[in-house]
PDB file of N, CA and C in Angstrom:
ATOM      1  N   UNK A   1      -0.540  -9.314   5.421  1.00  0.00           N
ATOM      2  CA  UNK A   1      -1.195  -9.446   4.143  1.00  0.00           C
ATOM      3  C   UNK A   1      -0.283  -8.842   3.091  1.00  0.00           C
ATOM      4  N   UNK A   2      -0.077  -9.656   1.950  1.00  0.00           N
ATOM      5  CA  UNK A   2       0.975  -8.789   0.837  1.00  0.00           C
ATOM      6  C   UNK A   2      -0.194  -8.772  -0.186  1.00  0.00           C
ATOM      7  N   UNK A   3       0.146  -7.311  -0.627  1.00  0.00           N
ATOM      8  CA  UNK A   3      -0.563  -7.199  -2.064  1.00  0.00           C
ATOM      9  C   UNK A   3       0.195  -6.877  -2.629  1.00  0.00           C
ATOM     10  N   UNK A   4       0.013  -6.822  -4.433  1.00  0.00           N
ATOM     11  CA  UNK A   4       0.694  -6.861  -5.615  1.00  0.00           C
ATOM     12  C   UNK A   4      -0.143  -6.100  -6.063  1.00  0.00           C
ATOM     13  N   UNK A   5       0.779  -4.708  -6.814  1.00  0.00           N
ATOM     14  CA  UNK A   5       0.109  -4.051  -7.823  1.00  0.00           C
ATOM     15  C   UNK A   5       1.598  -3.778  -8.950  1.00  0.00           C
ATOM     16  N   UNK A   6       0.462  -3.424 -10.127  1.00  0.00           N
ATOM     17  CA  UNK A   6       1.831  -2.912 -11.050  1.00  0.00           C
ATOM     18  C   UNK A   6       1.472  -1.881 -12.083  1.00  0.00           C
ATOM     19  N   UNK A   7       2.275  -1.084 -12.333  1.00  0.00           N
ATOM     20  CA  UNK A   7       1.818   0.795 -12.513  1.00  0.00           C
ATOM     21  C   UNK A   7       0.915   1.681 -11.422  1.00  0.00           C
ATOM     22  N   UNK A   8      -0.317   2.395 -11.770  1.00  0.00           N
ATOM     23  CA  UNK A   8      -0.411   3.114 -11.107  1.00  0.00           C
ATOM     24  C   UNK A   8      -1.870   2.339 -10.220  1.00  0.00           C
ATOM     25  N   UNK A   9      -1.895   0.823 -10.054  1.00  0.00           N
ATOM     26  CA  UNK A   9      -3.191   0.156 -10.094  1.00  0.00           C
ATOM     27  C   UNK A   9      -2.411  -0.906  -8.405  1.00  0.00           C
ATOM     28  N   UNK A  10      -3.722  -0.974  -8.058  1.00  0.00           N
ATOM     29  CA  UNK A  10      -3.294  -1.949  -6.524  1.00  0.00           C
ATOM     30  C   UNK A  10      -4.569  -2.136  -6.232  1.00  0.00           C
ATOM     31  N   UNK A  11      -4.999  -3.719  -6.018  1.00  0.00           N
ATOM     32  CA  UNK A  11      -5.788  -4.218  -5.458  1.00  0.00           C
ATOM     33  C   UNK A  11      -5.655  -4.365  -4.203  1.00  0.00           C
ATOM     34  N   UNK A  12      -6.501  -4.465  -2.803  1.00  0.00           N
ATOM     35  CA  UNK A  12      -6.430  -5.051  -1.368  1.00  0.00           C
ATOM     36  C   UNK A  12      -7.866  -5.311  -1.048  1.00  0.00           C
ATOM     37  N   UNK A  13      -7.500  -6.162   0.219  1.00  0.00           N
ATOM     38  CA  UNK A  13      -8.855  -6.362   0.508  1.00  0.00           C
ATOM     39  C   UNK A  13      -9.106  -5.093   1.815  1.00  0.00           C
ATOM     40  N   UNK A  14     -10.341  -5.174   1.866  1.00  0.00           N
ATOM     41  CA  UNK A  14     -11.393  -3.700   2.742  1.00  0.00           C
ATOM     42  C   UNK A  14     -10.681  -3.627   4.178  1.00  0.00           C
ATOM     43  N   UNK A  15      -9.950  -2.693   4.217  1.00  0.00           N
ATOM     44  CA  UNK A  15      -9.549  -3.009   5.679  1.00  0.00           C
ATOM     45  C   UNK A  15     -10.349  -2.283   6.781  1.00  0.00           C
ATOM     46  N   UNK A  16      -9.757  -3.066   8.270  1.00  0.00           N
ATOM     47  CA  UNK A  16     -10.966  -2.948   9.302  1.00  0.00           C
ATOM     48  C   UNK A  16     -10.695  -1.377   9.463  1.00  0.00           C
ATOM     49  N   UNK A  17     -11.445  -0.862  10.299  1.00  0.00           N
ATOM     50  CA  UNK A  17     -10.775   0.956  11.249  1.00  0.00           C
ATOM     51  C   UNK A  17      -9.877   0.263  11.663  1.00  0.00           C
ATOM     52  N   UNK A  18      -8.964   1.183  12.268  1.00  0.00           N
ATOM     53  CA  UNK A  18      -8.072   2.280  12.998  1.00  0.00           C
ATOM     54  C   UNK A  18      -6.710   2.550  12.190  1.00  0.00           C
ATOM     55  N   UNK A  19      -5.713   2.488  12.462  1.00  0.00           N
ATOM     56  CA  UNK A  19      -4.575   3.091  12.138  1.00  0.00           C
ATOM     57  C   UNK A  19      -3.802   1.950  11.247  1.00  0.00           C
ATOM     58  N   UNK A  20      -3.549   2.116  10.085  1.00  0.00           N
ATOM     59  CA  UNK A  20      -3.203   1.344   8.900  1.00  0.00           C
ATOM     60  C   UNK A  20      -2.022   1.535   8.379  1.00  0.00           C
ATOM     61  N   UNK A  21      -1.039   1.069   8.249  1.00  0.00           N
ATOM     62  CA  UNK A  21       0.190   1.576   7.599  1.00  0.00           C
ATOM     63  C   UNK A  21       0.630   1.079   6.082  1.00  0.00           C
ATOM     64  N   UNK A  22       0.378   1.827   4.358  1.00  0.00           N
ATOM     65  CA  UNK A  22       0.627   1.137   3.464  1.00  0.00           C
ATOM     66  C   UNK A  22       1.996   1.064   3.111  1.00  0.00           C
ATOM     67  N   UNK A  23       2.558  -0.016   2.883  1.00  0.00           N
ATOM     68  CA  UNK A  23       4.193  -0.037   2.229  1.00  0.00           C
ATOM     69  C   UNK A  23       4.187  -0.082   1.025  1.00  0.00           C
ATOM     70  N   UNK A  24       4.965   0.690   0.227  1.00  0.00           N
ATOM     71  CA  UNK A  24       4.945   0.013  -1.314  1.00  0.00           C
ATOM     72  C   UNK A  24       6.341   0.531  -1.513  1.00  0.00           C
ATOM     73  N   UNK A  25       7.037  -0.924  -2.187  1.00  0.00           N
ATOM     74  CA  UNK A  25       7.939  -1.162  -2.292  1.00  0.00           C
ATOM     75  C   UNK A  25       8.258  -1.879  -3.951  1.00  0.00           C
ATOM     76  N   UNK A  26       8.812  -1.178  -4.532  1.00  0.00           N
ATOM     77  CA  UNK A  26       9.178  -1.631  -6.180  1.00  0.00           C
ATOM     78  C   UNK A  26      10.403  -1.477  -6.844  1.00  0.00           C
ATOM     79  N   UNK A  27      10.964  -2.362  -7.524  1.00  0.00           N
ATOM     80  CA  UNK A  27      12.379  -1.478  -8.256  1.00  0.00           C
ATOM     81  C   UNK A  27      11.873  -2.381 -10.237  1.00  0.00           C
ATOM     82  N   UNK A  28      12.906  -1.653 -10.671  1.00  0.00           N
ATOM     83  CA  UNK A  28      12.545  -2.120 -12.184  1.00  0.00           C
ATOM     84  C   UNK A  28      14.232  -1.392 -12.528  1.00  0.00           C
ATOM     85  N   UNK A  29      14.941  -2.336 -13.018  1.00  0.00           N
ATOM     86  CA  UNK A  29      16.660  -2.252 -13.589  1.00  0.00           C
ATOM     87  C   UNK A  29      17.108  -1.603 -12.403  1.00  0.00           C
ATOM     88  N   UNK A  30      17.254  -0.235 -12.676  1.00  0.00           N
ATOM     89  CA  UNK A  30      18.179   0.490 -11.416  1.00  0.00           C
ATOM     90  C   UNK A  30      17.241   1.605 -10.392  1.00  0.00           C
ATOM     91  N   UNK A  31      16.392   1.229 -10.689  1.00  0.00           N
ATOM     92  CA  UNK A  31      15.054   1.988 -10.183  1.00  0.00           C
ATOM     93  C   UNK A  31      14.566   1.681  -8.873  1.00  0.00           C
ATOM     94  N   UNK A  32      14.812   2.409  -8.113  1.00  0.00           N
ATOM     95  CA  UNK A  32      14.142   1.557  -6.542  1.00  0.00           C
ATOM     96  C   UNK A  32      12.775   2.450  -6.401  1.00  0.00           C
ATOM     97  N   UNK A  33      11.776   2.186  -5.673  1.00  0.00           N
ATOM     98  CA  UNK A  33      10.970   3.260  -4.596  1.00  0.00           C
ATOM     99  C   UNK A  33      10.326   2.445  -3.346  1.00  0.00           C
ATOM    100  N   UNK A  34      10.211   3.568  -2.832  1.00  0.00           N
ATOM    101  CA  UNK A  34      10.327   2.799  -1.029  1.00  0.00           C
ATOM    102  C   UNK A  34       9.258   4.132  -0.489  1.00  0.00           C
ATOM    103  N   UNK A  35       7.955   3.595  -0.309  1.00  0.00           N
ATOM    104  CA  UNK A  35       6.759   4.734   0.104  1.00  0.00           C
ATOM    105  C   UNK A  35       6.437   3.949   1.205  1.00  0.00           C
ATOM    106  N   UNK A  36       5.900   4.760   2.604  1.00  0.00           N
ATOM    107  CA  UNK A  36       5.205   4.310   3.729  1.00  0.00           C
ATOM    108  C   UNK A  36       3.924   5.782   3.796  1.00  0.00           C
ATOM    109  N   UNK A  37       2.767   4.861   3.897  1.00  0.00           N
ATOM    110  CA  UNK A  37       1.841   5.844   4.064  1.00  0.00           C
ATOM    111  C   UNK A  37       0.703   5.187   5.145  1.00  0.00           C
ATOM    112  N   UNK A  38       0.510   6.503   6.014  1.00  0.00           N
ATOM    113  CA  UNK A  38       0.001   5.570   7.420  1.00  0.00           C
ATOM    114  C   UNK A  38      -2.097   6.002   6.957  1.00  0.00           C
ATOM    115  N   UNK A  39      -2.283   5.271   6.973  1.00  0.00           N
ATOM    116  CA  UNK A  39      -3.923   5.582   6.831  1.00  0.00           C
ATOM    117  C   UNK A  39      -4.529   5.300   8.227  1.00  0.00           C
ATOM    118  N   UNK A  40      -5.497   6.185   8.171  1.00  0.00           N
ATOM    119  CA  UNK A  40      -6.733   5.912   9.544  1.00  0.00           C
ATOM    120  C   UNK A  40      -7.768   5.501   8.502  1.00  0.00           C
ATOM    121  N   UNK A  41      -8.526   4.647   9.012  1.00  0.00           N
ATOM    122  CA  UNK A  41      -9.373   3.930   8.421  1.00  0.00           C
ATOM    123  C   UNK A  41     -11.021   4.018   9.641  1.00  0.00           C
ATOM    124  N   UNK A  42     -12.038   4.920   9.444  1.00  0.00           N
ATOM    125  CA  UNK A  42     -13.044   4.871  10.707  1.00  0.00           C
ATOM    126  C   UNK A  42     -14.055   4.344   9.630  1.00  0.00           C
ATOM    127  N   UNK A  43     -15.398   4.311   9.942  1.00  0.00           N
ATOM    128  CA  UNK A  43     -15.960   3.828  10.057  1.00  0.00           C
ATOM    129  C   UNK A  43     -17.234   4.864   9.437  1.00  0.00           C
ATOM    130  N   UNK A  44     -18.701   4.797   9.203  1.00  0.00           N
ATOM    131  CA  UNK A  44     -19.269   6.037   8.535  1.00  0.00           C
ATOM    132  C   UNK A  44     -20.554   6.055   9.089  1.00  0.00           C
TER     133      UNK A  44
END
């Protein structure tokens, strides 16, 4: 699934449980950033 966000804003759709990994990946002129953030996602 790719999502698109731009500034500090990101839409996705509801994800299921367990172990989730977000990438976000952006550059702008000479600007790179490169984030991995692992989410657990349970249930309530």
């Amino acid at each position: 699934m790719n999502t698109y966000g731009c500034g500090l804003w990101v839409q996705s759709a509801p994800l299921g449980t367990g172990t989730r990994t977000l990438a976000v990946r952006g550059s702008s002129g000479t600007s790179t950033t490169v984030v991995d953030y692992t989410l657990v996602v349970t249930a309530r």
